[in-house]
C-alpha atoms as a PDB file:
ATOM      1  CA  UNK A   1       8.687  19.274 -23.371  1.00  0.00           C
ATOM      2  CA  UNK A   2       8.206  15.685 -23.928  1.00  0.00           C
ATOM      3  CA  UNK A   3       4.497  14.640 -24.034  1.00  0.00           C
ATOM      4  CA  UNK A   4       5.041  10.890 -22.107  1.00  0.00           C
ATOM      5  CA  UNK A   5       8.575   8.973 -21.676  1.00  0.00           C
ATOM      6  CA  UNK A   6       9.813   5.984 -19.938  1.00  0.00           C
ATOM      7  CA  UNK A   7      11.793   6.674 -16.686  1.00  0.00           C
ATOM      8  CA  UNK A   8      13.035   3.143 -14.572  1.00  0.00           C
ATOM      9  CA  UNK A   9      10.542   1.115 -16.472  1.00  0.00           C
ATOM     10  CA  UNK A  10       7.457   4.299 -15.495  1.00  0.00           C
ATOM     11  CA  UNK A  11       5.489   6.246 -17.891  1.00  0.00           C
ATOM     12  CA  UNK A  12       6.061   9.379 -17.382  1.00  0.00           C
ATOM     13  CA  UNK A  13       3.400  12.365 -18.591  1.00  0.00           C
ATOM     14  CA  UNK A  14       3.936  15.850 -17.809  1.00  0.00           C
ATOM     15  CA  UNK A  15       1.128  17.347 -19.088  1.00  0.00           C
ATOM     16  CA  UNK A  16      -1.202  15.160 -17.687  1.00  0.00           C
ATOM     17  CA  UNK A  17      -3.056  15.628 -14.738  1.00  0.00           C
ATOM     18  CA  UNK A  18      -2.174  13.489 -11.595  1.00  0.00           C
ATOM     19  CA  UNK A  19      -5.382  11.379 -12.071  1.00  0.00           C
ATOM     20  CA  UNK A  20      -4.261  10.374 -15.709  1.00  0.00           C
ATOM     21  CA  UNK A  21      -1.097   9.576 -14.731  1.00  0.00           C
ATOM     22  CA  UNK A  22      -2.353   7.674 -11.726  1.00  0.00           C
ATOM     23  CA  UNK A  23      -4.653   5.732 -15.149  1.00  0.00           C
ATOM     24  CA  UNK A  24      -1.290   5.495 -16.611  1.00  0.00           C
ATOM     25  CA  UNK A  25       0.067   3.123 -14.379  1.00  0.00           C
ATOM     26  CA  UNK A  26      -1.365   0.501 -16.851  1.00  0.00           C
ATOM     27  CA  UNK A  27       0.184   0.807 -20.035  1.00  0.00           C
ATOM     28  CA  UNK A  28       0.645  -1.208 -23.639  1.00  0.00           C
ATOM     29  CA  UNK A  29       4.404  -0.886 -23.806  1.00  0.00           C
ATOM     30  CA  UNK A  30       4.327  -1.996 -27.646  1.00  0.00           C
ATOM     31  CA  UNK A  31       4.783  -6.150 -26.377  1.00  0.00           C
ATOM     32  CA  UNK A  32       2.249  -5.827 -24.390  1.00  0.00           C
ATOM     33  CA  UNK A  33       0.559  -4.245 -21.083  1.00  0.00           C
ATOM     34  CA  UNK A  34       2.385  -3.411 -17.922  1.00  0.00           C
ATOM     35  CA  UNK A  35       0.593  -3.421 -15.060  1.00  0.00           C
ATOM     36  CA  UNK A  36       2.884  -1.643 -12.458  1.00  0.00           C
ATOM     37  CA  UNK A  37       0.507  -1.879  -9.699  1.00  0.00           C
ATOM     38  CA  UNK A  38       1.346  -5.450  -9.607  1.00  0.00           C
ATOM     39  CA  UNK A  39       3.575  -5.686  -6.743  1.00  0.00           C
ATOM     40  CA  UNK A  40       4.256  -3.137  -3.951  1.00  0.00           C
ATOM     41  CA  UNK A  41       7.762  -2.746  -4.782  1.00  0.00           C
ATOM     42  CA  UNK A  42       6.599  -2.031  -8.451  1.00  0.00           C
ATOM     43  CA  UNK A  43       4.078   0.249  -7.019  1.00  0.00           C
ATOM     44  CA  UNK A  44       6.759   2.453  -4.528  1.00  0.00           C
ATOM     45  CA  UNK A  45       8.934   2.454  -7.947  1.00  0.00           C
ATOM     46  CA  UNK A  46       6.105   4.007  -9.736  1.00  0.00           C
ATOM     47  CA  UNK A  47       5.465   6.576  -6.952  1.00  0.00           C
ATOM     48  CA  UNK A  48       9.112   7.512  -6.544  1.00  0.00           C
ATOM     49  CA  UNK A  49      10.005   8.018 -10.121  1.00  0.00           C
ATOM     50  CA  UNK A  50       6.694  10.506 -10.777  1.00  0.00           C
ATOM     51  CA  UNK A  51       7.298  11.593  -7.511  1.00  0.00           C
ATOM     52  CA  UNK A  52      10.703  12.870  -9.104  1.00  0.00           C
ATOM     53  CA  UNK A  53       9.632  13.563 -12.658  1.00  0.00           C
ATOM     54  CA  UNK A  54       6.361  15.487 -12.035  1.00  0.00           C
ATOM     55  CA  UNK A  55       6.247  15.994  -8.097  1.00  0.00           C
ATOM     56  CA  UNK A  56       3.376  13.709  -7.645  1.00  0.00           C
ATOM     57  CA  UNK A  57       2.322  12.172  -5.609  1.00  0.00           C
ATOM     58  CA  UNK A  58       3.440  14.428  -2.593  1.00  0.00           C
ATOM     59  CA  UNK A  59       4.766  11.408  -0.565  1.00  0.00           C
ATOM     60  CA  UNK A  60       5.774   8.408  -2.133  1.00  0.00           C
ATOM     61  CA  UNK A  61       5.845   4.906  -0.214  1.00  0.00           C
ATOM     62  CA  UNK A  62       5.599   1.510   0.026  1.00  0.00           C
ATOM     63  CA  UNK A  63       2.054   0.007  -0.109  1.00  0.00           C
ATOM     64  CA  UNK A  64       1.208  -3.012   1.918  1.00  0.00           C
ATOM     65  CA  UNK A  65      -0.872  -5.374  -0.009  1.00  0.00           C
ATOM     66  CA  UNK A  66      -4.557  -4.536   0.975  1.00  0.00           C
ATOM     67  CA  UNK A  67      -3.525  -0.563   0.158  1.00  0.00           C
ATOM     68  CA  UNK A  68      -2.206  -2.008  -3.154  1.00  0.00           C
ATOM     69  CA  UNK A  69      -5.596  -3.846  -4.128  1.00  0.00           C
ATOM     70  CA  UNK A  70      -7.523  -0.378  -3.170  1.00  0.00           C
ATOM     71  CA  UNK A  71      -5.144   1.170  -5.077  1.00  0.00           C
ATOM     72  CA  UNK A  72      -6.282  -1.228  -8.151  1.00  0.00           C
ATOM     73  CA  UNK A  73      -9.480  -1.072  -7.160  1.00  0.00           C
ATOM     74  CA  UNK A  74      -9.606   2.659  -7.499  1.00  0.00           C
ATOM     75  CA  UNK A  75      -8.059   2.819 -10.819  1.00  0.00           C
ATOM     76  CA  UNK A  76     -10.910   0.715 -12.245  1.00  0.00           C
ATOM     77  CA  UNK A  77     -13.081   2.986 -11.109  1.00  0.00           C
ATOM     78  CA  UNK A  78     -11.264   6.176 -11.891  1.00  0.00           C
ATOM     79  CA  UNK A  79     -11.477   4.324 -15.641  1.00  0.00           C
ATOM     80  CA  UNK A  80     -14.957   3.995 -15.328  1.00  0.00           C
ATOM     81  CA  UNK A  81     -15.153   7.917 -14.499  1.00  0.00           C
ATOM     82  CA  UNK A  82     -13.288   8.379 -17.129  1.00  0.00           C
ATOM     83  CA  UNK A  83     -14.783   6.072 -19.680  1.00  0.00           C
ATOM     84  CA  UNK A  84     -18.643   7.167 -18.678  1.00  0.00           C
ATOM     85  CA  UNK A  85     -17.521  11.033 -19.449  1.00  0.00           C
ATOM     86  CA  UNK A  86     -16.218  10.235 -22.612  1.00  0.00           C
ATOM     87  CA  UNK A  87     -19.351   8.069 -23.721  1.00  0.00           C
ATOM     88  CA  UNK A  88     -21.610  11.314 -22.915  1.00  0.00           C
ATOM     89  CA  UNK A  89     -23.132   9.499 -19.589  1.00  0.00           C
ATOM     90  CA  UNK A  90     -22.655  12.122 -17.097  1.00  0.00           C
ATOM     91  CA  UNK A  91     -24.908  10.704 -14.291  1.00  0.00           C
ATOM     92  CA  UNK A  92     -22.937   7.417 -14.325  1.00  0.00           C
ATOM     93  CA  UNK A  93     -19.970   9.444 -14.574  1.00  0.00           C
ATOM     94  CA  UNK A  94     -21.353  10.872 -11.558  1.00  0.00           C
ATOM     95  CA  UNK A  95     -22.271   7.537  -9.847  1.00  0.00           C
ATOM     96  CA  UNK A  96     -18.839   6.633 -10.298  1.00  0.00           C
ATOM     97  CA  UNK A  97     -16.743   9.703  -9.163  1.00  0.00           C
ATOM     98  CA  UNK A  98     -18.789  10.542  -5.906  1.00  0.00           C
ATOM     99  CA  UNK A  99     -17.133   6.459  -5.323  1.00  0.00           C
ATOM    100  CA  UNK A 100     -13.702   8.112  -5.910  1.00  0.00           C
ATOM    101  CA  UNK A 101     -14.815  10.570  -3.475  1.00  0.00           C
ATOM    102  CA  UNK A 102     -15.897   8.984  -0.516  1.00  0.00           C
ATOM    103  CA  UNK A 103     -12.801   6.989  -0.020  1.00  0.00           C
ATOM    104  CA  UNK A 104     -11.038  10.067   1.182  1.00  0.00           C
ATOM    105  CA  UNK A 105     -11.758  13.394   3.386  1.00  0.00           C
ATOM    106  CA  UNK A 106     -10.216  16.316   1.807  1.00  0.00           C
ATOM    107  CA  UNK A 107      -9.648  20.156   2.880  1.00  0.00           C
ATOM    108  CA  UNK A 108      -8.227  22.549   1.083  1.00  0.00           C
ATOM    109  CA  UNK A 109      -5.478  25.043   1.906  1.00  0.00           C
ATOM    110  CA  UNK A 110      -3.924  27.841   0.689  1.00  0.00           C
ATOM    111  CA  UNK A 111      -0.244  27.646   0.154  1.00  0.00           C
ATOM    112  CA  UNK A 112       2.249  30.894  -0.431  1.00  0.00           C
ATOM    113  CA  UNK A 113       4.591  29.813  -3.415  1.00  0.00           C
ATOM    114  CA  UNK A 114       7.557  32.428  -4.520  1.00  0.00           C
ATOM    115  CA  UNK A 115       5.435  34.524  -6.829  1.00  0.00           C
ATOM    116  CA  UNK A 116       1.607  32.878  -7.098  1.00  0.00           C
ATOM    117  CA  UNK A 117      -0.906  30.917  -4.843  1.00  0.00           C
ATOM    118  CA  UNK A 118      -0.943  27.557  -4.690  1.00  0.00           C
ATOM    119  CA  UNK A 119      -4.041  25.218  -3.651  1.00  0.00           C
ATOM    120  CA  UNK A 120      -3.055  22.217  -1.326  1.00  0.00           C
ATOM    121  CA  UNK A 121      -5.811  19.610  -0.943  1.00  0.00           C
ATOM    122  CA  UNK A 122      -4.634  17.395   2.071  1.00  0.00           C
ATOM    123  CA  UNK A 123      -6.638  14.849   4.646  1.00  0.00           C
ATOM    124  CA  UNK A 124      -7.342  14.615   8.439  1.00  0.00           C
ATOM    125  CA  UNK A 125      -4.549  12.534   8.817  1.00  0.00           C
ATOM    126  CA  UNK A 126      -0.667  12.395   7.427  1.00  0.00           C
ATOM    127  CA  UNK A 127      -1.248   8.521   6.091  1.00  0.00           C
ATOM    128  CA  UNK A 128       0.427   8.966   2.938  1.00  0.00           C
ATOM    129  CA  UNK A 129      -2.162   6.360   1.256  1.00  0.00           C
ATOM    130  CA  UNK A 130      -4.668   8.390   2.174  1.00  0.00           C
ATOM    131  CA  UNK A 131      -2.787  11.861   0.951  1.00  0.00           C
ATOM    132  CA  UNK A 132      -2.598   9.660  -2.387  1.00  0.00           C
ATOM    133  CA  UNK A 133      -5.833   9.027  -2.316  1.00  0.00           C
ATOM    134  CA  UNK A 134      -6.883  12.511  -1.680  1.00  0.00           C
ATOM    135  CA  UNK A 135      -4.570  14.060  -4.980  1.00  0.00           C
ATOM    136  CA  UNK A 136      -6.296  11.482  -7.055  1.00  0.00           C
ATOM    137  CA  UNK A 137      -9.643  12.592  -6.319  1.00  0.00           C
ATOM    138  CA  UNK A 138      -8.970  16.183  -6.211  1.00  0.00           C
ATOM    139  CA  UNK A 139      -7.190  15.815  -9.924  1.00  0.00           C
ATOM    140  CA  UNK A 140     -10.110  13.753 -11.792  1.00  0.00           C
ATOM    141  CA  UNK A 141     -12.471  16.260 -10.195  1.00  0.00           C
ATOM    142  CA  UNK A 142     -11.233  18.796 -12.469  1.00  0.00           C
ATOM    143  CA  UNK A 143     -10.277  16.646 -15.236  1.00  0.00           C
ATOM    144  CA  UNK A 144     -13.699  15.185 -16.121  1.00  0.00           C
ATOM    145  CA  UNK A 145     -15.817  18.569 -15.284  1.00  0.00           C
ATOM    146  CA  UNK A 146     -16.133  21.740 -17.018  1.00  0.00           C
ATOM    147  CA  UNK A 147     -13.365  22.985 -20.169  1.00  0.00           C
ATOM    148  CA  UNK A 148     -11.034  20.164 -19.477  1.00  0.00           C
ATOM    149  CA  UNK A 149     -13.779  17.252 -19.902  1.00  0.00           C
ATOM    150  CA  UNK A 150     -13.812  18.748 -23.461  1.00  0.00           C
ATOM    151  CA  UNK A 151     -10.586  18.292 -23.751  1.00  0.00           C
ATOM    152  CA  UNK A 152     -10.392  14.477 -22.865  1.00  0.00           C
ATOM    153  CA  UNK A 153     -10.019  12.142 -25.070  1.00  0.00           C
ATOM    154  CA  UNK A 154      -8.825   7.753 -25.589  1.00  0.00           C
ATOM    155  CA  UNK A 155      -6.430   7.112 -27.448  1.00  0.00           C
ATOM    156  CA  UNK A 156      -7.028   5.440 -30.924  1.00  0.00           C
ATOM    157  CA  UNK A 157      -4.254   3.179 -31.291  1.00  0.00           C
ATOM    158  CA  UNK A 158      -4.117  -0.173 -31.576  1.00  0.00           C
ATOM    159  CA  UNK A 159      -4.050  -1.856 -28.027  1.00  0.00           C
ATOM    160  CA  UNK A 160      -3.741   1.373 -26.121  1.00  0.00           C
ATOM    161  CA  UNK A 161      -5.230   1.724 -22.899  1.00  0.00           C
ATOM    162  CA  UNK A 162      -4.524   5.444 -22.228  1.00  0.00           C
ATOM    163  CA  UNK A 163      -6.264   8.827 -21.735  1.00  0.00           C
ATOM    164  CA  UNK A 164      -4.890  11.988 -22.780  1.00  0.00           C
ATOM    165  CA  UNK A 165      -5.597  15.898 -23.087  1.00  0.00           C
ATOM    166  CA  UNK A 166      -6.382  16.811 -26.847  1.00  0.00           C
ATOM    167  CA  UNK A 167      -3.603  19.623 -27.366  1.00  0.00           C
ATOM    168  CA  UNK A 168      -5.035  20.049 -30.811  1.00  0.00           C
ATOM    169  CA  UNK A 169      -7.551  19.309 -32.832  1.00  0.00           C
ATOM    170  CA  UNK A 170      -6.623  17.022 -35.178  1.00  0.00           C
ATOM    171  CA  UNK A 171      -4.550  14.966 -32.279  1.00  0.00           C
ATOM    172  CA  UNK A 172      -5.934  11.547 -31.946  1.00  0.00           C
ATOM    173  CA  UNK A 173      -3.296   9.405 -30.330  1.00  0.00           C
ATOM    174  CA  UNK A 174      -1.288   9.825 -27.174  1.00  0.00           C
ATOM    175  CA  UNK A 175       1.875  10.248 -28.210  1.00  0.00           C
ATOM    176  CA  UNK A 176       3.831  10.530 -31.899  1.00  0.00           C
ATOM    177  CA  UNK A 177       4.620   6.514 -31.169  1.00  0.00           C
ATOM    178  CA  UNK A 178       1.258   5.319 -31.172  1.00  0.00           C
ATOM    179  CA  UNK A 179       0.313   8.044 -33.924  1.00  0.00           C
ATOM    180  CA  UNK A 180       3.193   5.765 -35.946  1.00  0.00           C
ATOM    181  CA  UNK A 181       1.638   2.316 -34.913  1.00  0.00           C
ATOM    182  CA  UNK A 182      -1.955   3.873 -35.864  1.00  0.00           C
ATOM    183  CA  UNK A 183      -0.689   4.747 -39.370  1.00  0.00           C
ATOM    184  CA  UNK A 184       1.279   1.143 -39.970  1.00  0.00           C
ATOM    185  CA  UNK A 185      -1.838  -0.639 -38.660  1.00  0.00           C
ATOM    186  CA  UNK A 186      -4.090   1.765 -41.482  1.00  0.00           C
ATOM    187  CA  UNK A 187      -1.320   0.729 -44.158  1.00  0.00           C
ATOM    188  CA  UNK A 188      -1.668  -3.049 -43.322  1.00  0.00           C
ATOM    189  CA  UNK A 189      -5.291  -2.962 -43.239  1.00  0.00           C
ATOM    190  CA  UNK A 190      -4.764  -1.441 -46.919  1.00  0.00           C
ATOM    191  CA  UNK A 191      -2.381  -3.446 -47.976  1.00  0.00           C
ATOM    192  CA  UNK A 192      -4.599  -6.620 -46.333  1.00  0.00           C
ATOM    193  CA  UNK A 193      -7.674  -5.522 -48.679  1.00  0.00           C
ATOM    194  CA  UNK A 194      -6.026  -4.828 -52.079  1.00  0.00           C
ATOM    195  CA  UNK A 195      -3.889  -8.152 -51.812  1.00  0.00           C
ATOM    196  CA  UNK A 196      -6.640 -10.332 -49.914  1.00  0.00           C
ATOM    197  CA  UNK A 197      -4.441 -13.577 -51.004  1.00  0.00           C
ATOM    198  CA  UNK A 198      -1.111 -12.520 -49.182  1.00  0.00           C
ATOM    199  CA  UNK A 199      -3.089 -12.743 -45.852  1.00  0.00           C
ATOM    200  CA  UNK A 200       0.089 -12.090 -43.946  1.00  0.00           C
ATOM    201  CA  UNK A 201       1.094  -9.883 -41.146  1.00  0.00           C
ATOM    202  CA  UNK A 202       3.711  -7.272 -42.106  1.00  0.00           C
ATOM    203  CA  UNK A 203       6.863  -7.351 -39.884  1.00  0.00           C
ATOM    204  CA  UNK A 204       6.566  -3.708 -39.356  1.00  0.00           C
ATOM    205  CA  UNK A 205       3.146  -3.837 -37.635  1.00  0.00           C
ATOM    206  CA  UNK A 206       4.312  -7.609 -35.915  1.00  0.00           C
ATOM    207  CA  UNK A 207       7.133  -5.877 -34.417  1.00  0.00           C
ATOM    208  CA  UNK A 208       5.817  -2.656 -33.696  1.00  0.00           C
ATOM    209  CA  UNK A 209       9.294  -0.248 -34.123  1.00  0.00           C
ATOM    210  CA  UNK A 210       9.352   2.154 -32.057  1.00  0.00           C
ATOM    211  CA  UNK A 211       8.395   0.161 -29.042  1.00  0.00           C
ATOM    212  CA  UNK A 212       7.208   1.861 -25.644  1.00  0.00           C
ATOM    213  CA  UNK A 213       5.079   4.901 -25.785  1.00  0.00           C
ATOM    214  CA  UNK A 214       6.643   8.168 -25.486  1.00  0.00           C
ATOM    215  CA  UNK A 215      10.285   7.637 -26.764  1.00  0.00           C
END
């Protein structure tokens, strides 16, 4: 299975959690970053094709603009969570999540699948913001607590902006594009310090082959 690909213009990452793919709504798409939150048609786009892909989120729709700006809003703050766990500072971390929190209600059911149990967080009401809202919470509740906060990590690319689950331990990048722009970026810098003088960029790093993340 393909770690991340593009699908109508969305990143698309199958082994992430909901709440990291929520994150990944903002990505560098090797020119530079896409914001898909931008407009609510952009945003229903977004929902639909992971809706598709990955079966989240549950129920996609159309946001009006004041959902879309909480829906911005909360992704800065889901970063923060995020970003706090990752720098060691749990009780901000904490500050930070009980924020992601207390934007929704959430109760949990139990739902009979064909041969396991499944867990179904939903809300008081059927709002489908608010059943968004509720997924996202429920996901970066178990992604920044316990084994899988070990497992977090940023990616170290150039220009980046995403999360991801460390698979192994010697991964460092998000996907085997960035891993490619991390190692032509290392070669420049290289090249840059042996042959001070040239002080040029190489097309290979300008261009960045390979483009988007994931393909």
């Amino acid at each position: 299975m393909r770690t991340q690909y593009i699908e109508n213009g969305v990143l698309v990452r199958p082994l992430e959690p909901p709440s990291t793919n929520f994150l990944s709504s903002r990505y560098y798409d090797g020119r530079g970053i896409t914001d898909l939150f931008d407009s609510p048609d952009r945003a229903h786009a977004w929902m639909q094709t992971l809706n598709e892909e990955i079966s989240f989120p549950r129920s996609p729709f159309t946001p009006t603009e004041d959902q879309l700006a909480q829906l911005r809003q909360l992704r800065d703050t889901l970063g923060s969570v995020y970003r706090d766990t990752l720098d060691g500072d749990p009780a901000q971390a904490a500050a930070h999540l009980r924020t992601v929190l207390d934007r929704t209600r959430i109760t949990p059911g139990i739902v009979v699948g064909d041969d396991r149990l499944h867990v179904r967080w939903t809300t008081d009401s059927h709002d489908p913001f608010e059943e968004l809202v509720a997924e996202i919470a429920v996901s970066a509740i178990t992604a920044v607590t316990g084994h899988a906060a070990t497992l977090l990590c940023k990616c170290e690319a150039p220009r980046c902006v995403l999360y991801f689950t460390r698979l192994n331990a010697r991964q460092h990048w998000c996907s085997d594009v960035c891993g490619n722009r991390a190692r032509v970026a290392r070669a420049a810098r290289t090249r840059r310090k042996s042959h001070p003088a040239e002080g040029s960029q190489p097309k290979s790093e300008a261009h960045n082959p390979g483009g988007r993340p994931g393909l």
